[in-house]
Protein backbone atom coordinates (compact mmCIF):
# COMPACT_ATOMS: atom_id res chain seq x y z
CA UNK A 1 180.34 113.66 35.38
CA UNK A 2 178.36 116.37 36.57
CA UNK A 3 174.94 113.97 36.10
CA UNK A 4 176.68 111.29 38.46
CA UNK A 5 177.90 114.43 41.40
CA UNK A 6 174.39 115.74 41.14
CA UNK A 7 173.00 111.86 42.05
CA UNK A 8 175.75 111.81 44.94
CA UNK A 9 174.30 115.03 46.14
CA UNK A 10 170.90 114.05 46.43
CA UNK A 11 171.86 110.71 47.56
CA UNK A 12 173.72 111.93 50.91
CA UNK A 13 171.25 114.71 51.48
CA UNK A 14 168.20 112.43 51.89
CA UNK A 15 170.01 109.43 54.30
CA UNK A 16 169.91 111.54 57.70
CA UNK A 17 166.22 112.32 56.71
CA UNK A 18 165.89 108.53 56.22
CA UNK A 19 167.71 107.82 59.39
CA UNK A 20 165.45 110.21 61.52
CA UNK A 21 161.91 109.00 60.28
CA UNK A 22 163.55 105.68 61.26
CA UNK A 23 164.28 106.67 64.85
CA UNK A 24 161.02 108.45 65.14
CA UNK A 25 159.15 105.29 64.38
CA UNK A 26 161.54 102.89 66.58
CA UNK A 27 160.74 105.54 69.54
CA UNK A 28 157.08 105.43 68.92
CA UNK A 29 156.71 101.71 69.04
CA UNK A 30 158.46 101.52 71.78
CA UNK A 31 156.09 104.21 73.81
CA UNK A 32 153.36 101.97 72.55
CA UNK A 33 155.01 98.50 74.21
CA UNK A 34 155.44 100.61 77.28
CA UNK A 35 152.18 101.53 77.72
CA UNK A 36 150.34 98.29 76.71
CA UNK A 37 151.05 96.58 80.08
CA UNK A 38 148.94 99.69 81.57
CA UNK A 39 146.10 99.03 79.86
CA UNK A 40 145.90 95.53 79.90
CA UNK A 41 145.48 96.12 83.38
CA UNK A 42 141.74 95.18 84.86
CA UNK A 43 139.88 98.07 86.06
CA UNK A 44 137.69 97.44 89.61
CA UNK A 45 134.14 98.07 88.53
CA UNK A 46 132.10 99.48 92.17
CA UNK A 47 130.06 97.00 93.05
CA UNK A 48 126.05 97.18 91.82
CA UNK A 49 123.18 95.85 93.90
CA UNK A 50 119.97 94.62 92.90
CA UNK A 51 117.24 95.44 95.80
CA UNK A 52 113.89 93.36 95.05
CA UNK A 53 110.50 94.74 95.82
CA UNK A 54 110.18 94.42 99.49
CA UNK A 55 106.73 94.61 101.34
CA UNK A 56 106.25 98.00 102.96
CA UNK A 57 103.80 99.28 106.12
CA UNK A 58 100.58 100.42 105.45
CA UNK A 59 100.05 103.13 107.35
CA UNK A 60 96.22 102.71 106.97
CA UNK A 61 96.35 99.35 108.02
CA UNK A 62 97.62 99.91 110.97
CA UNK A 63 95.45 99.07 114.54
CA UNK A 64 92.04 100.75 114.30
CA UNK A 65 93.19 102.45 110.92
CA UNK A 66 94.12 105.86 112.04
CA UNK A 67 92.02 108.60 109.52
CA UNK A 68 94.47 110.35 107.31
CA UNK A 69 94.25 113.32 109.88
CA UNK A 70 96.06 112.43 112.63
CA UNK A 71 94.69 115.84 114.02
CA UNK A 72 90.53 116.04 115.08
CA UNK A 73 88.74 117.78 112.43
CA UNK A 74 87.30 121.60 113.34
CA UNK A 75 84.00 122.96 111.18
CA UNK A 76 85.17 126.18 110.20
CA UNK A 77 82.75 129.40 110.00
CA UNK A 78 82.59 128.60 105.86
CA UNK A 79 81.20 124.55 106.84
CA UNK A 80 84.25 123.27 106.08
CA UNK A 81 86.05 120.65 108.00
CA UNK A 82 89.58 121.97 108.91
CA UNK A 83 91.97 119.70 110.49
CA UNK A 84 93.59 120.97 113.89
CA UNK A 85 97.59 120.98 113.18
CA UNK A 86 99.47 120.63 116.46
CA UNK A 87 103.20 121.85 116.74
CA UNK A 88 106.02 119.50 115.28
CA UNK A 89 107.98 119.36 118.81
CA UNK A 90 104.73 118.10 120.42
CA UNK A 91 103.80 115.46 117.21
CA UNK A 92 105.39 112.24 118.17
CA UNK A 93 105.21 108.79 115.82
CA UNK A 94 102.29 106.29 116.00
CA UNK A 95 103.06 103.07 118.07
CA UNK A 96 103.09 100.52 116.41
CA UNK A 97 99.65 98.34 116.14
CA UNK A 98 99.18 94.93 117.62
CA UNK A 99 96.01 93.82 116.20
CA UNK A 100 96.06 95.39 112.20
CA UNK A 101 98.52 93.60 109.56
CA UNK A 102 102.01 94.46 110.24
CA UNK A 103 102.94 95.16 106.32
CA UNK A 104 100.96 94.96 103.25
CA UNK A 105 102.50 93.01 100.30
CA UNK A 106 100.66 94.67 97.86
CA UNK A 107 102.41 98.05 98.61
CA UNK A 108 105.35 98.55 96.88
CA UNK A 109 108.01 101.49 96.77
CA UNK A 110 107.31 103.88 94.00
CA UNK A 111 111.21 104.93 93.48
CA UNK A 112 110.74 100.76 92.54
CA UNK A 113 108.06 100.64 90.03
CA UNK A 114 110.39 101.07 86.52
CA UNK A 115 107.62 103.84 85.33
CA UNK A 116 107.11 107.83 85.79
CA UNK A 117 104.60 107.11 88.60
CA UNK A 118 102.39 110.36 89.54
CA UNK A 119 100.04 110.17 92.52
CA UNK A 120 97.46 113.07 93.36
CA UNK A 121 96.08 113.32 96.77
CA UNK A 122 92.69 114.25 97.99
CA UNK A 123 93.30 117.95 98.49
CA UNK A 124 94.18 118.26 94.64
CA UNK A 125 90.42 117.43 93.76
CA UNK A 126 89.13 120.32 96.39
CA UNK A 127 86.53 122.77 94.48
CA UNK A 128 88.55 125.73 95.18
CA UNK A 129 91.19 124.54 93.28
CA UNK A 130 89.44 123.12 90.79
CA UNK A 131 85.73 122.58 89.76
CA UNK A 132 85.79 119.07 88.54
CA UNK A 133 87.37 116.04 88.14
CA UNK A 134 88.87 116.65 84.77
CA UNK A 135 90.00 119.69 85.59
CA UNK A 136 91.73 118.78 88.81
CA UNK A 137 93.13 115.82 86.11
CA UNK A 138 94.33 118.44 83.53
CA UNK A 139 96.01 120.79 86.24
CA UNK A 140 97.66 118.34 88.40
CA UNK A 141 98.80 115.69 86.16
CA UNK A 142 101.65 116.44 83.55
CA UNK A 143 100.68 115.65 80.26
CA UNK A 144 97.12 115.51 80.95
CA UNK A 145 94.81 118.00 78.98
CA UNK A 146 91.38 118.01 77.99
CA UNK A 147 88.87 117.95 74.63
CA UNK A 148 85.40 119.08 74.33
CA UNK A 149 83.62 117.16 71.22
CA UNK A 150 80.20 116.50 72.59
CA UNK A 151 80.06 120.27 73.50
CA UNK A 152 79.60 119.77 77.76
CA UNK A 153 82.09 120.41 80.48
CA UNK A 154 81.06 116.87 81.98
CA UNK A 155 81.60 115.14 78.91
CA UNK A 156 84.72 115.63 77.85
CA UNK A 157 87.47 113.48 76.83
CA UNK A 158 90.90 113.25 79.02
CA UNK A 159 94.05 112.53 76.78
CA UNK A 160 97.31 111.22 78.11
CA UNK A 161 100.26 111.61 75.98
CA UNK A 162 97.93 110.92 73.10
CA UNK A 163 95.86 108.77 74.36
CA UNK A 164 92.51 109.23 75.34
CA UNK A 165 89.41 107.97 77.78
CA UNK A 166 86.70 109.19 76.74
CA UNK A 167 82.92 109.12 77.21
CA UNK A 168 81.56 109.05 73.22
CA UNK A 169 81.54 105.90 71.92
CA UNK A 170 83.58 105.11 68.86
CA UNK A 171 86.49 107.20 70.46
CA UNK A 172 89.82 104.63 70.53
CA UNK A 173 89.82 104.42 74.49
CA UNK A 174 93.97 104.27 74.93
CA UNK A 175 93.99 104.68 78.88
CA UNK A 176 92.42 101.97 81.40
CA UNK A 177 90.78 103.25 84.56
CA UNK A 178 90.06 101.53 87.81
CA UNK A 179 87.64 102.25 91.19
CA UNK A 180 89.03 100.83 94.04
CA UNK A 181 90.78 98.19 91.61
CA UNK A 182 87.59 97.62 89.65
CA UNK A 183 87.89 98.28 86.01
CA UNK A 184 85.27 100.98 84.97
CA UNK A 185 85.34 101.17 81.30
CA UNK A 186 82.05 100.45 80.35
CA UNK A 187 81.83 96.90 78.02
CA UNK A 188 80.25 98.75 75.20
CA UNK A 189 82.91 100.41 73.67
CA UNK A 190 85.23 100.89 76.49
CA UNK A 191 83.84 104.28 77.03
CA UNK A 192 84.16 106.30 80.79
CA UNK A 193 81.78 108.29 82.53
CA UNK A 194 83.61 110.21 84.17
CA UNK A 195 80.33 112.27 85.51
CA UNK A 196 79.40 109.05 87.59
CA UNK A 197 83.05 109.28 89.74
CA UNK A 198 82.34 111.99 92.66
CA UNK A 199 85.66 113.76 93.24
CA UNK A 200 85.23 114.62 96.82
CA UNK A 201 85.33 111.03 97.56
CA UNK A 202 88.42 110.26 96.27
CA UNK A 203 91.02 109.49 97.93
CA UNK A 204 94.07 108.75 96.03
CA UNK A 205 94.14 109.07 92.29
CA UNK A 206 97.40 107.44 90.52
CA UNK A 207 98.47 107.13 87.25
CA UNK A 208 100.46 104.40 86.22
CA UNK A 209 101.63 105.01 82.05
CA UNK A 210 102.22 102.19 79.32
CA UNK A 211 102.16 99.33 82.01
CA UNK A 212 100.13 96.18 79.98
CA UNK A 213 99.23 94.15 83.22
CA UNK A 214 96.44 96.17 83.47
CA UNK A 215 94.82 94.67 80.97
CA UNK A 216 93.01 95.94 77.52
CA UNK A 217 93.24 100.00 76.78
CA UNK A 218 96.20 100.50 78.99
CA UNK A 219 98.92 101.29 76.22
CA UNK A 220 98.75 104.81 77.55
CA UNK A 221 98.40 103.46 80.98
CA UNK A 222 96.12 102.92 83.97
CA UNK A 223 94.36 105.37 85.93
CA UNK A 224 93.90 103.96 89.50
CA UNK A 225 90.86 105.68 91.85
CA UNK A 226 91.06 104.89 95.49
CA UNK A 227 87.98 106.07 97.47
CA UNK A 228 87.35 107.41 100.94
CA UNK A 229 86.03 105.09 103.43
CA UNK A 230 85.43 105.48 107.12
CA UNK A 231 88.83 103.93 108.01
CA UNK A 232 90.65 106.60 106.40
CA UNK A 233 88.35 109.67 106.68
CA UNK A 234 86.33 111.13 109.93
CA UNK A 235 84.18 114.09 110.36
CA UNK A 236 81.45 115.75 108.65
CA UNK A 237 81.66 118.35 105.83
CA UNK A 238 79.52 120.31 103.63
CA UNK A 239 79.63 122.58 100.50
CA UNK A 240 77.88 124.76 99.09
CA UNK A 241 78.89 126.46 95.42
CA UNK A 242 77.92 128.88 92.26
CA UNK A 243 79.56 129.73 89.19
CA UNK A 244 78.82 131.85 86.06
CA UNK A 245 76.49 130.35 83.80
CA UNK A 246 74.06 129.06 86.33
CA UNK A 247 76.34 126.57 88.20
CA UNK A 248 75.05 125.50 91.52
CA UNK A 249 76.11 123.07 93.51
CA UNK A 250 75.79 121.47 96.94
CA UNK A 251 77.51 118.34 98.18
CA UNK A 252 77.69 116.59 101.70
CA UNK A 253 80.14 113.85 103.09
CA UNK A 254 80.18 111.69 106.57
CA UNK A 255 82.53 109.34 107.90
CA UNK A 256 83.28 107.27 111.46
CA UNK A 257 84.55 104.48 112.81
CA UNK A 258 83.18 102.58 115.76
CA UNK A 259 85.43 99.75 116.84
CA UNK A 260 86.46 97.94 113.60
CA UNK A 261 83.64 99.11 111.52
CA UNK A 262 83.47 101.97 109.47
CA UNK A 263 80.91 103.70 107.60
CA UNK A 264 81.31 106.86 104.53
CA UNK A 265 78.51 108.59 102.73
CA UNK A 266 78.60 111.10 99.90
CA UNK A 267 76.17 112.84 98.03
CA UNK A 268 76.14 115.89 96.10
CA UNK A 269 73.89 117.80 93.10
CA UNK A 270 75.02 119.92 90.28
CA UNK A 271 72.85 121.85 87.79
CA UNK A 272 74.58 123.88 85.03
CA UNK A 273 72.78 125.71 82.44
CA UNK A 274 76.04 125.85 79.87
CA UNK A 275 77.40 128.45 77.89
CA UNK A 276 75.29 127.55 74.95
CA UNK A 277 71.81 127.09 74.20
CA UNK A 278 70.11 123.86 75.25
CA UNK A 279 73.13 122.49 76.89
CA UNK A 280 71.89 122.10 80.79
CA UNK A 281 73.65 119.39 82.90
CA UNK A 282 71.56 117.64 86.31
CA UNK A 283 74.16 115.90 88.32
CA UNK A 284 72.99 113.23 91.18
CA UNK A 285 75.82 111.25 92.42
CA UNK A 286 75.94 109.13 96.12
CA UNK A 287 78.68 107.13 96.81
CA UNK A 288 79.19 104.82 99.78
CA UNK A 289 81.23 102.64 101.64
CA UNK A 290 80.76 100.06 104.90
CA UNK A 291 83.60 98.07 105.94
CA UNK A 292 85.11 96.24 108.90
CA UNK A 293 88.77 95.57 109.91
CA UNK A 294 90.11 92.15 111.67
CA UNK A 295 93.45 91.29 112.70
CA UNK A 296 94.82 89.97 108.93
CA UNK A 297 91.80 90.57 107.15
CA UNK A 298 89.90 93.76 105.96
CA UNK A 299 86.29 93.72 103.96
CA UNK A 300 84.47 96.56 102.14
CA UNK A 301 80.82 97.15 100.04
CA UNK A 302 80.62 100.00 98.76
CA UNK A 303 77.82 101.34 96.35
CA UNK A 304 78.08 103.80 93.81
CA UNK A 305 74.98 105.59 92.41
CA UNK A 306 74.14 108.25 90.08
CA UNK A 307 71.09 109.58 87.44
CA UNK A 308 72.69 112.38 85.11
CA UNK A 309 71.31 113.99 82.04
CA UNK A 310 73.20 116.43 79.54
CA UNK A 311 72.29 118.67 76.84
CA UNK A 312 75.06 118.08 73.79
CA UNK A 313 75.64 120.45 71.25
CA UNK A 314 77.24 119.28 68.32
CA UNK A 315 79.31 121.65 65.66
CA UNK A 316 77.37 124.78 64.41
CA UNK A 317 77.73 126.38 61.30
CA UNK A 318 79.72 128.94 61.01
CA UNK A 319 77.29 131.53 59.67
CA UNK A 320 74.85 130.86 62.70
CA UNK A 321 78.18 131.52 65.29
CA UNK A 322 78.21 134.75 63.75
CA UNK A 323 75.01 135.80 64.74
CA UNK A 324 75.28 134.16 67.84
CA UNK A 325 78.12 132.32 69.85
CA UNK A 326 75.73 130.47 72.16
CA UNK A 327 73.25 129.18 69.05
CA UNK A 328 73.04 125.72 68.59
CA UNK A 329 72.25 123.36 65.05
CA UNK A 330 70.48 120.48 65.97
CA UNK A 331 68.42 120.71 69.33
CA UNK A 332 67.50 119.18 71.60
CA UNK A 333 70.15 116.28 71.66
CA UNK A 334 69.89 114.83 75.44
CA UNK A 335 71.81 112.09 77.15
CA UNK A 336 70.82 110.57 80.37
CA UNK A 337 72.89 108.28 82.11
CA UNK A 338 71.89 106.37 85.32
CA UNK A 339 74.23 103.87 86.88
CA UNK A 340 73.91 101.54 90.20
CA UNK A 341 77.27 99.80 90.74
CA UNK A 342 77.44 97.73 93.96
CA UNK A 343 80.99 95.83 94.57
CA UNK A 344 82.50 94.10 97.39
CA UNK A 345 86.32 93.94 98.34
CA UNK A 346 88.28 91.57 100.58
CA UNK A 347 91.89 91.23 101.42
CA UNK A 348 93.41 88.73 103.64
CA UNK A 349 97.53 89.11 104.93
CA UNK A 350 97.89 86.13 106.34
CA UNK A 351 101.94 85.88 106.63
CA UNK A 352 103.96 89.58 106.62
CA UNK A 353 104.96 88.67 102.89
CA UNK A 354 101.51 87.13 101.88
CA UNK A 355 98.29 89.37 100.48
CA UNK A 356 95.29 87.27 99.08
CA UNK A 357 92.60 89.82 97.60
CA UNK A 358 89.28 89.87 95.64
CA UNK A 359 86.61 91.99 94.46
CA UNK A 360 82.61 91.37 93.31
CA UNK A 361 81.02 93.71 90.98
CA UNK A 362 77.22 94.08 90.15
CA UNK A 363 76.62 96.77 87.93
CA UNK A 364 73.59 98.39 86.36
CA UNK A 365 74.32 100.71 83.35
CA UNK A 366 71.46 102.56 81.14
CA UNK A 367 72.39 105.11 78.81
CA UNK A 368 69.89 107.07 77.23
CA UNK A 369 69.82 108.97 74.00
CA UNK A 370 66.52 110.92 72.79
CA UNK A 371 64.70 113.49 70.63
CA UNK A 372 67.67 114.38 67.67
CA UNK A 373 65.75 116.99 66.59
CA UNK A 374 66.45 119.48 63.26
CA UNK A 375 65.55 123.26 63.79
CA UNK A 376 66.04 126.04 61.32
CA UNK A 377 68.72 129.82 62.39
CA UNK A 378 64.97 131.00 62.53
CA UNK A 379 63.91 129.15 65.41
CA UNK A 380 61.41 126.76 63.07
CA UNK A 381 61.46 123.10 64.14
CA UNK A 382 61.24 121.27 61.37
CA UNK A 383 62.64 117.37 60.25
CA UNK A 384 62.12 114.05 61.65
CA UNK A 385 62.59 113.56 64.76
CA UNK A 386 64.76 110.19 65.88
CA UNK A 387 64.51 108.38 69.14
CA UNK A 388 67.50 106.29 69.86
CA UNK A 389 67.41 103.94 72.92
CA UNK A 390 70.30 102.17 74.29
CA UNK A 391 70.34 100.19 77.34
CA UNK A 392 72.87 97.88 78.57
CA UNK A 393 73.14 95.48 81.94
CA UNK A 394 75.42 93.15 83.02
């Protein structure tokens, strides 16, 4: 009997237990019905637009294609041309041109272009900011630096997120590079020279990354060089310079326009000794441009010219940098490079949405590599000596 009370017991204690897990679960489900209607609800999305790449003004091509100093140009006591800045309350917009092209389709938006597009203008290439082209590259373009394998500051290599233009051949060339939309990588290898680009004639500089329209070695991207010409640039300037390690420099520039014709010339000579023994650079670069403006068309020549010659030191035992930091292994080891590179340009807008444009090139490339040359820490020349001659044309 007690067995059968002690069942009872248990029995009746555990039914209201029972009887609230029940309840609990009926009220649950029925919170869950209730709020099922409220989420089944459709929720109003804002509404996205699509804008498409819409033609733009060209400020350059507008009328008699104002220079990119609105201001006239004032030679400083330095040489220098300094533009005239007037007050912003007196400035007043540009009206609008009747004669140029009223919109450029080539020009599109850059918030539009789906890339991290970076644009440097001509006052980040001015020698007091920086001394050369690769080094106004390196310190105005994030994640741009610079390597030195050949052993001279003209020769360098630029790499770009890991990819790299460079002038030695047998370096994988990952970035394209174009001169006023001309591809420059030379055909043998895809090397660049970058000593044969004179930076106070550029213009607008603009890289482009990992975009494959512009053709072979632009996985890292595209490298676009516009130049000055005498649309865009007036006055006169000249420059004088000198550095440690017997830099010296001079350089001149000239542009005008009469009418709808313009006319820009460039020229300027470098001579470096180096840091290191036998490792002299010669510079001679001119650069220049004729063109003439009609009402929907626009046509430029421009010649590009240059005879350069390095001294390259290659690695040096380390035994012989002890002695010596400046010492060099193999001397001499000389590289001349001469280019002539004539092109013409054209465009023609002949509706506000319409651009039809071309380009001719006619370039003459040597490269020249002599005397490899074997000399002993004492100063002995001794070994064969090797002439190696490479020329190419096209």
């Amino acid at each position: 009997m007690r067995g059968k009370l002690g069942v009872v017991d248990r029995a009746s204690r555990s039914a209201p237990r029972t009887r609230c897990r029940g309840l609990i679960g009926a009220l649950g489900f029925a919170a869950v019905m209730a709020v099922r209607p409220i989420l089944a609800e459709e929720v109003a999305l804002p509404e996205v637009r699509v804008i498409a790449n819409t033609p733009v003004s060209n400020p350059a091509a507008q009328g008699a294609r104002q220079p990119d100093t609105a201001a006239p140009r004032a030679i400083s006591r330095s040489g220098r041309a300094e533009s005239a800045r007037a007050p912003a309350s007196v400035a007043a917009p540009p009206a609008p041109s009747t004669t140029g092209a009223a919109a450029d389709p080539s020009v599109i938006e850059r918030d539009k272009v789906p890339a991290n597009v970076q644009t440097l203008s001509a006052a980040d290439f001015d020698h007091a900011t920086a001394p050369s082209l690769l080094d106004a590259i390196s310190r105005s373009l994030p994640g741009a630096s610079l390597v030195d394998q050949t052993g001279n500051e003209f020769q360098r290599d630029l790499n770009y997120r890991g990819f790299v233009a460079s002038p030695v051949i047998g370096t994988p060339q990952g970035l394209a590079v174009y001169q006023n939309g001309v591809r420059i990588n030379e055909v043998f290898g895809d090397i660049v020279n970058w000593d044969f680009i004179p930076e106070n004639a550029i213009r607008r500089l603009t890289m482009m990354p990992s975009n494959p329209a512009f053709g072979l070695n632009a996985i890292g991207g595209a490298l676009s060089i516009d130049m000055k010409n005498g649309f865009t640039y007036r006055g006169v300037e000249a420059e004088l310079r000198g550095g440690s390690f017997g830099r010296r420099g001079v350089s001149v520039e000239a542009g005008d326009q009469v009418g709808n014709l313009s006319g820009y010339l460039t020229a300027d000579a470098i001579n470096d000794s180096g840091w290191r023994n036998f490792s002299g650079s010669h510079l001679r670069r001119l650069y220049a441009d004729f063109g003439a403006l009609g009402d929907q068309a626009e046509f430029h020549v421009n010649f590009t010219g240059a005879s350069n010659r390095f001294g390259a030191t290659a690695a040096t035992p380390v035994q012989m940098l002890n002695q010596n930091w400046a010492s060099t292994y193999t001397v001499p080891q000389t590289t001349q490079n001469q280019l002539a590179f004539l092109t013409a340009s054209g465009s023609w807008n002949p509706t506000p949405t319409l651009s039809i444009q071309g380009n001719r090139r006619r370039p003459a490339y040597a490269r020249l590599s002599i005397w490899f040359g074997h000399r002993h820490p004492s100063g002995r020349a001794g070994g064969a000596s090797v002439h190696d001659h490479l020329r190419i044309c096209r």
